[in-house]
PDB file of N, CA and C in Angstrom:
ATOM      1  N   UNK A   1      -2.140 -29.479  -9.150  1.00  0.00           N
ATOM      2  CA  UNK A   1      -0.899 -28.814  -9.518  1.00  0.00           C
ATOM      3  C   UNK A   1       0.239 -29.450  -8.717  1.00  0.00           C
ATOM      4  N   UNK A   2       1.667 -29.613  -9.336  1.00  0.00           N
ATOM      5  CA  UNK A   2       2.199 -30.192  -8.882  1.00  0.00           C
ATOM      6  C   UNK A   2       3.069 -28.943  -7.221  1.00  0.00           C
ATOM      7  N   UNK A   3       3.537 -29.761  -6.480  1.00  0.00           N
ATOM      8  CA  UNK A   3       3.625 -29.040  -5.211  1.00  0.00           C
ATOM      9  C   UNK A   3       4.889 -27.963  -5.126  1.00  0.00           C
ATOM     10  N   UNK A   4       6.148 -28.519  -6.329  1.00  0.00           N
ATOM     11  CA  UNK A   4       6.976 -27.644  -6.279  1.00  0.00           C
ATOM     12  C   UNK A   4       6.420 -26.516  -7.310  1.00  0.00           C
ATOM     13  N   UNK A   5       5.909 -26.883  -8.488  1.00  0.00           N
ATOM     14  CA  UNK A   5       5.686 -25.928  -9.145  1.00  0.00           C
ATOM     15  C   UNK A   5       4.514 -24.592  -8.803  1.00  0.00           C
ATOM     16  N   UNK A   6       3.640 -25.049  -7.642  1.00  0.00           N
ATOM     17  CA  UNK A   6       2.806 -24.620  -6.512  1.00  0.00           C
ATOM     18  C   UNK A   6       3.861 -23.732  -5.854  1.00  0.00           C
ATOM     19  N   UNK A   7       4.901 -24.142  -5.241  1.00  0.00           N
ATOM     20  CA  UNK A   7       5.422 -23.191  -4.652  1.00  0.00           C
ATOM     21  C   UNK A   7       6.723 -22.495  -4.582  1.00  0.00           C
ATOM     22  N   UNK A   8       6.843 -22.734  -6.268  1.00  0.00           N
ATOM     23  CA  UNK A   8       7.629 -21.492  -6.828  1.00  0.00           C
ATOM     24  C   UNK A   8       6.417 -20.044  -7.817  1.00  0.00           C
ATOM     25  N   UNK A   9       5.635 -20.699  -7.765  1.00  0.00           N
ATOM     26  CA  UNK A   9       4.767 -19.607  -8.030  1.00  0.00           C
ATOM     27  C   UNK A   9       4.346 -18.753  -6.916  1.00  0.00           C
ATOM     28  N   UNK A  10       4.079 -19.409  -6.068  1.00  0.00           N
ATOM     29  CA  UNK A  10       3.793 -19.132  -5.139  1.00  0.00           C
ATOM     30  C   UNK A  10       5.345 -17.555  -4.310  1.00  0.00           C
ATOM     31  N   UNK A  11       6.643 -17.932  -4.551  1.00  0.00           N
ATOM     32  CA  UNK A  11       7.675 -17.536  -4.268  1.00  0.00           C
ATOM     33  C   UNK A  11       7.766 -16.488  -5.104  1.00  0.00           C
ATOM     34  N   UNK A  12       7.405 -16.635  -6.169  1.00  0.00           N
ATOM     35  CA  UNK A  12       7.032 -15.316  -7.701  1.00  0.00           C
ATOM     36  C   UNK A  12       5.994 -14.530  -7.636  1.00  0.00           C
ATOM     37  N   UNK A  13       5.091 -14.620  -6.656  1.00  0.00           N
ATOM     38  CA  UNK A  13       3.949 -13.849  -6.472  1.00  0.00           C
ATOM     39  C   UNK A  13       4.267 -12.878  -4.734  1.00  0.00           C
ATOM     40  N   UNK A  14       5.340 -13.775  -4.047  1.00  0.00           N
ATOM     41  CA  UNK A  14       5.834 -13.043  -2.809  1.00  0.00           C
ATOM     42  C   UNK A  14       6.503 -11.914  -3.437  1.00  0.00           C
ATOM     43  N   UNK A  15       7.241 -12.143  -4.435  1.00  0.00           N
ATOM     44  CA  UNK A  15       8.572 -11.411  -4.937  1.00  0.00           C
ATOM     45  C   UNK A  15       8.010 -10.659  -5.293  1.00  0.00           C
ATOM     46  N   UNK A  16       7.010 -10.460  -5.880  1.00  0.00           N
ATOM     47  CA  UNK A  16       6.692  -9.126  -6.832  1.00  0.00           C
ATOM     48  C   UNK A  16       6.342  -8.785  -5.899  1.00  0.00           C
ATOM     49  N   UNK A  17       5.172  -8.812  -4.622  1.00  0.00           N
ATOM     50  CA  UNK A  17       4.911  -8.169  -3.823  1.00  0.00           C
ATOM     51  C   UNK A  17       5.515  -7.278  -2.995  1.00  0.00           C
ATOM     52  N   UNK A  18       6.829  -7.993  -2.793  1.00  0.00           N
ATOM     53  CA  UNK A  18       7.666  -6.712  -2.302  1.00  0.00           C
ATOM     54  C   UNK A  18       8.197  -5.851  -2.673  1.00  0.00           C
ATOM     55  N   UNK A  19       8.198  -6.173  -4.373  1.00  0.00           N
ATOM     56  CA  UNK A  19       8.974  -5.128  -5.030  1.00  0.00           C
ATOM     57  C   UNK A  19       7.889  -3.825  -5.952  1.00  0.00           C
ATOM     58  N   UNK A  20       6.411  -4.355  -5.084  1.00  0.00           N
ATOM     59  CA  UNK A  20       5.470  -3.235  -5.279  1.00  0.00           C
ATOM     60  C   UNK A  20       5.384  -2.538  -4.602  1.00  0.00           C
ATOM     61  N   UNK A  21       5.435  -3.104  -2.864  1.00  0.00           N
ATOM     62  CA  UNK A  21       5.336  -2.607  -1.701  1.00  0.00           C
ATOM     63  C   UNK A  21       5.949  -1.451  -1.571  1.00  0.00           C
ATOM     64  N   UNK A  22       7.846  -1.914  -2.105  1.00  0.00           N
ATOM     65  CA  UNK A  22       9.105  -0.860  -2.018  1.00  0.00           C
ATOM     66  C   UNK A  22       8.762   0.355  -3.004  1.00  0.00           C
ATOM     67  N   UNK A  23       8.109  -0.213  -4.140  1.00  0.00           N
ATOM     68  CA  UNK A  23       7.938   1.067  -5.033  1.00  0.00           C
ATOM     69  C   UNK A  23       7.539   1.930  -4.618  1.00  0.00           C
ATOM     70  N   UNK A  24       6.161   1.304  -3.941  1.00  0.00           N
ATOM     71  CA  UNK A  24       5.243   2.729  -3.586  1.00  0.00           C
ATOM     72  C   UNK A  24       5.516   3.774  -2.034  1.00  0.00           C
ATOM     73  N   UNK A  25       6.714   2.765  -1.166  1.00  0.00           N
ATOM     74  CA  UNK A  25       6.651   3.205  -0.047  1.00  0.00           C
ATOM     75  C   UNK A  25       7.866   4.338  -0.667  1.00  0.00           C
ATOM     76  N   UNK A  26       8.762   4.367  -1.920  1.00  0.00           N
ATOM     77  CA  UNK A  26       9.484   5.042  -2.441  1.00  0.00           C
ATOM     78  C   UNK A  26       8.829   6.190  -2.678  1.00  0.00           C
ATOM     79  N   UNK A  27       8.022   6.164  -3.913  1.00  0.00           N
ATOM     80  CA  UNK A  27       7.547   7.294  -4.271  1.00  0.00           C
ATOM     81  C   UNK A  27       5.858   8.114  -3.792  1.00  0.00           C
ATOM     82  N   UNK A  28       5.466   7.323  -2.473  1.00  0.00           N
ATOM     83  CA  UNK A  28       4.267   8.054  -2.031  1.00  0.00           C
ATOM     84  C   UNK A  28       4.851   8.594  -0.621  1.00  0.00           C
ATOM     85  N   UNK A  29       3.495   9.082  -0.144  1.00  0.00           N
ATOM     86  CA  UNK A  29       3.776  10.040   1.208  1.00  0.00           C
ATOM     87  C   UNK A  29       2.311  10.210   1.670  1.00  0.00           C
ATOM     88  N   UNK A  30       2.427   9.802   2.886  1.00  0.00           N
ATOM     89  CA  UNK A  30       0.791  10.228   3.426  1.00  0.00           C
ATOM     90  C   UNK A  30       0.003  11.505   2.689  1.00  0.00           C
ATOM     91  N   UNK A  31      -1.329  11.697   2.776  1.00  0.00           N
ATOM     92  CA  UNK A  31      -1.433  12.415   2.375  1.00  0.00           C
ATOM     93  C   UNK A  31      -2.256  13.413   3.599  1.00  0.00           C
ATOM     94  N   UNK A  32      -2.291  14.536   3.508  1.00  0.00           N
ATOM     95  CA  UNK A  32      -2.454  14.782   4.954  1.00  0.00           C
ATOM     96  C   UNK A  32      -3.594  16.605   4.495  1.00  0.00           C
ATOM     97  N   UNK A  33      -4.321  16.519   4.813  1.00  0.00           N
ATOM     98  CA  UNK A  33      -5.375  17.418   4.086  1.00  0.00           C
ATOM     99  C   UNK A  33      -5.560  18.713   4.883  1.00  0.00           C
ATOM    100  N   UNK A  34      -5.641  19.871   4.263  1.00  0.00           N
ATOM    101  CA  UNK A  34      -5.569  20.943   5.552  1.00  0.00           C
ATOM    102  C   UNK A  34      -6.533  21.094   5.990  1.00  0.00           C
ATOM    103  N   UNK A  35      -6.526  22.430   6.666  1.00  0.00           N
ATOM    104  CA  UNK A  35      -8.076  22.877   7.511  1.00  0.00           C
ATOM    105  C   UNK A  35      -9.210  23.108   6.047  1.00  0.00           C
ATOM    106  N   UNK A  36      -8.739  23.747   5.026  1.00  0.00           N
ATOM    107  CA  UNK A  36      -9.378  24.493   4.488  1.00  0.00           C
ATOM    108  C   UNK A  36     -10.446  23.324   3.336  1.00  0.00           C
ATOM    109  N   UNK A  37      -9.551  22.785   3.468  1.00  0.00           N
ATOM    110  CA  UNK A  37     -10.284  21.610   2.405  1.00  0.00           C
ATOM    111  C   UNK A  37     -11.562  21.115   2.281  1.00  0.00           C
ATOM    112  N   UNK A  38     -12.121  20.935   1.585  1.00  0.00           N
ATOM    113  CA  UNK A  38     -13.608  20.611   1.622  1.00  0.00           C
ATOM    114  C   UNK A  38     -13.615  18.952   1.512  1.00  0.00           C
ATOM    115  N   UNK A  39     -13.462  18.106   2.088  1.00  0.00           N
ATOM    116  CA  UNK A  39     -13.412  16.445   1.509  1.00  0.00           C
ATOM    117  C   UNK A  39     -14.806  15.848   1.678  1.00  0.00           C
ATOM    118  N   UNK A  40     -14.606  15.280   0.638  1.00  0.00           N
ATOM    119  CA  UNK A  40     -16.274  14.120   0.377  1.00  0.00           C
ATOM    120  C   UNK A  40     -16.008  13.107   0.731  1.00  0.00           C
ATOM    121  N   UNK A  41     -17.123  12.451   1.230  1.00  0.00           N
ATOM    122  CA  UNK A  41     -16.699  11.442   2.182  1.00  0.00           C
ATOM    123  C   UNK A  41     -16.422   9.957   1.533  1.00  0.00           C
ATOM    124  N   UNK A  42     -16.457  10.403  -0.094  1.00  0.00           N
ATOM    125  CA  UNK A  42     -15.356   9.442  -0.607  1.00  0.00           C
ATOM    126  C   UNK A  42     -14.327   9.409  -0.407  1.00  0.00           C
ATOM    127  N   UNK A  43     -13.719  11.029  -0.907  1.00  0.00           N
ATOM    128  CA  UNK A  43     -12.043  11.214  -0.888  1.00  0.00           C
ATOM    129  C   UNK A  43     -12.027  10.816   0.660  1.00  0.00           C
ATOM    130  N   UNK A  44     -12.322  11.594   1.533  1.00  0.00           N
ATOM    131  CA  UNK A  44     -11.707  11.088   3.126  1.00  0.00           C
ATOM    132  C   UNK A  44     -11.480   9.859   3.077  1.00  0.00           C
ATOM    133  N   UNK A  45     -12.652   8.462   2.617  1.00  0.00           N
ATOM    134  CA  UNK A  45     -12.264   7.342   2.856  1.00  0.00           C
ATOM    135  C   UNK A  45     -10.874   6.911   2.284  1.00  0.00           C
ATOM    136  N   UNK A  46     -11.085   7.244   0.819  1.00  0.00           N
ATOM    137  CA  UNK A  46      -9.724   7.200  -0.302  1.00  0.00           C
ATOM    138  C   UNK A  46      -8.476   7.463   0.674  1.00  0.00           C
ATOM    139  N   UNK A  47      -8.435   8.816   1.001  1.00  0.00           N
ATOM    140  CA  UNK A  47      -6.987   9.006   1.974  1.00  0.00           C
ATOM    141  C   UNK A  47      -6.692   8.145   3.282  1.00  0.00           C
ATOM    142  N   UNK A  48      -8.093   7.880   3.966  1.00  0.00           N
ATOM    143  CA  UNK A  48      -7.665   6.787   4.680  1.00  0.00           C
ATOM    144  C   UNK A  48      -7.499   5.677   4.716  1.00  0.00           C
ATOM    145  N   UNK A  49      -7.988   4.633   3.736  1.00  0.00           N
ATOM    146  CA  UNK A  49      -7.147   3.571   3.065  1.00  0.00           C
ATOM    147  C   UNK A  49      -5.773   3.734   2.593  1.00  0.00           C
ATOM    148  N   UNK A  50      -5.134   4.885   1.737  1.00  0.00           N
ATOM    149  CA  UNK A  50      -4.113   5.389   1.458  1.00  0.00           C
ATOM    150  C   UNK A  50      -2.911   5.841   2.652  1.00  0.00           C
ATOM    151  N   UNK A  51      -3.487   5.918   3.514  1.00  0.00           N
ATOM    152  CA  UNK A  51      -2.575   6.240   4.783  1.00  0.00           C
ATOM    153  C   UNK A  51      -2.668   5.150   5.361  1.00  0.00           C
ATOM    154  N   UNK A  52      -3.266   4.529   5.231  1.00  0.00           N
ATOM    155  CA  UNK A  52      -3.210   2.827   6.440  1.00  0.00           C
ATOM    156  C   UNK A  52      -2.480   2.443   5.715  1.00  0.00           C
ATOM    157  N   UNK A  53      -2.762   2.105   4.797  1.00  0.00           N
ATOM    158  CA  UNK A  53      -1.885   0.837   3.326  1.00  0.00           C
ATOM    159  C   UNK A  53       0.121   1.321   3.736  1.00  0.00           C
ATOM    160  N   UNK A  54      -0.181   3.042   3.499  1.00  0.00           N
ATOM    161  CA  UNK A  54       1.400   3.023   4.274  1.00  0.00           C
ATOM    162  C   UNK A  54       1.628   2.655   5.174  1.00  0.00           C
ATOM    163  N   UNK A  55       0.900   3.410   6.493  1.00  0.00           N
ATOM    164  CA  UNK A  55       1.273   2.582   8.029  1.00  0.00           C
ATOM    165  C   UNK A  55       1.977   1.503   7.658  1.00  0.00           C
ATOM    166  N   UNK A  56       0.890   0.760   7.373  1.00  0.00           N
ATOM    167  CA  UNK A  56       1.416  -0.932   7.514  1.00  0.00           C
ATOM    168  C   UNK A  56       2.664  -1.091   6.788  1.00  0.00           C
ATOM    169  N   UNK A  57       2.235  -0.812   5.341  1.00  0.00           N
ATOM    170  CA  UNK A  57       3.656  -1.455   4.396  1.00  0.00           C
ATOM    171  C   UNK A  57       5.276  -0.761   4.738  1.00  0.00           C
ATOM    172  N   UNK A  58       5.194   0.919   5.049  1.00  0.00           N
ATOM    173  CA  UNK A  58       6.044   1.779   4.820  1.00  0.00           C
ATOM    174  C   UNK A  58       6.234   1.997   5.951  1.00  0.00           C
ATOM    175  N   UNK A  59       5.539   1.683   7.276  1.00  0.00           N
ATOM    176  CA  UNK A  59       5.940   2.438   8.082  1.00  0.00           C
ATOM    177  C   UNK A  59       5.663   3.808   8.481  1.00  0.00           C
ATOM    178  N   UNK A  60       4.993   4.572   7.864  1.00  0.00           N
ATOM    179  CA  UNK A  60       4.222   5.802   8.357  1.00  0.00           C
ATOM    180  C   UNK A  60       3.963   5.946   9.676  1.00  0.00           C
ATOM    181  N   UNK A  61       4.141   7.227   9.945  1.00  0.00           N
ATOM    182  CA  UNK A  61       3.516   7.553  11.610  1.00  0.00           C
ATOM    183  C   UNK A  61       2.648   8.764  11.764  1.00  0.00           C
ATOM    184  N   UNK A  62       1.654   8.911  12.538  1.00  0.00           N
ATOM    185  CA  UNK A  62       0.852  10.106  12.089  1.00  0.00           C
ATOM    186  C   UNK A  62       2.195  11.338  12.783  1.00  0.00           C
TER     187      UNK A  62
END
């Protein structure tokens, strides 16, 4: 592949990334589970991938 056309794709695949990143750090929110809740130790994992993924991208704090 040629090297510029390498890395304007490359520049088109950054771009969207941030403008997925912003979406979701827009419209999500940790999710934060009460006492009462019963979680399977799928969902727990689910929310904690889901709360890291913010940390990192959004900035979240516990």
């Amino acid at each position: 592949m040629e090297p510029r056309l390498m890395l304007a794709a490359l520049a088109m695949l950054l771009l969207a990334a941030c403008t997925t990143a912003g979406s979701f750090c827009e419209v999500s929110a940790p999710i934060r589970p009460s006492a009462a809740d019963q979680l399977t130790e799928g969902t727990a994992r689910q929310i904690l991938v889901h709360n890291q993924f913010g940390a990192t991208t959004c900035g979240w704090r516990p």
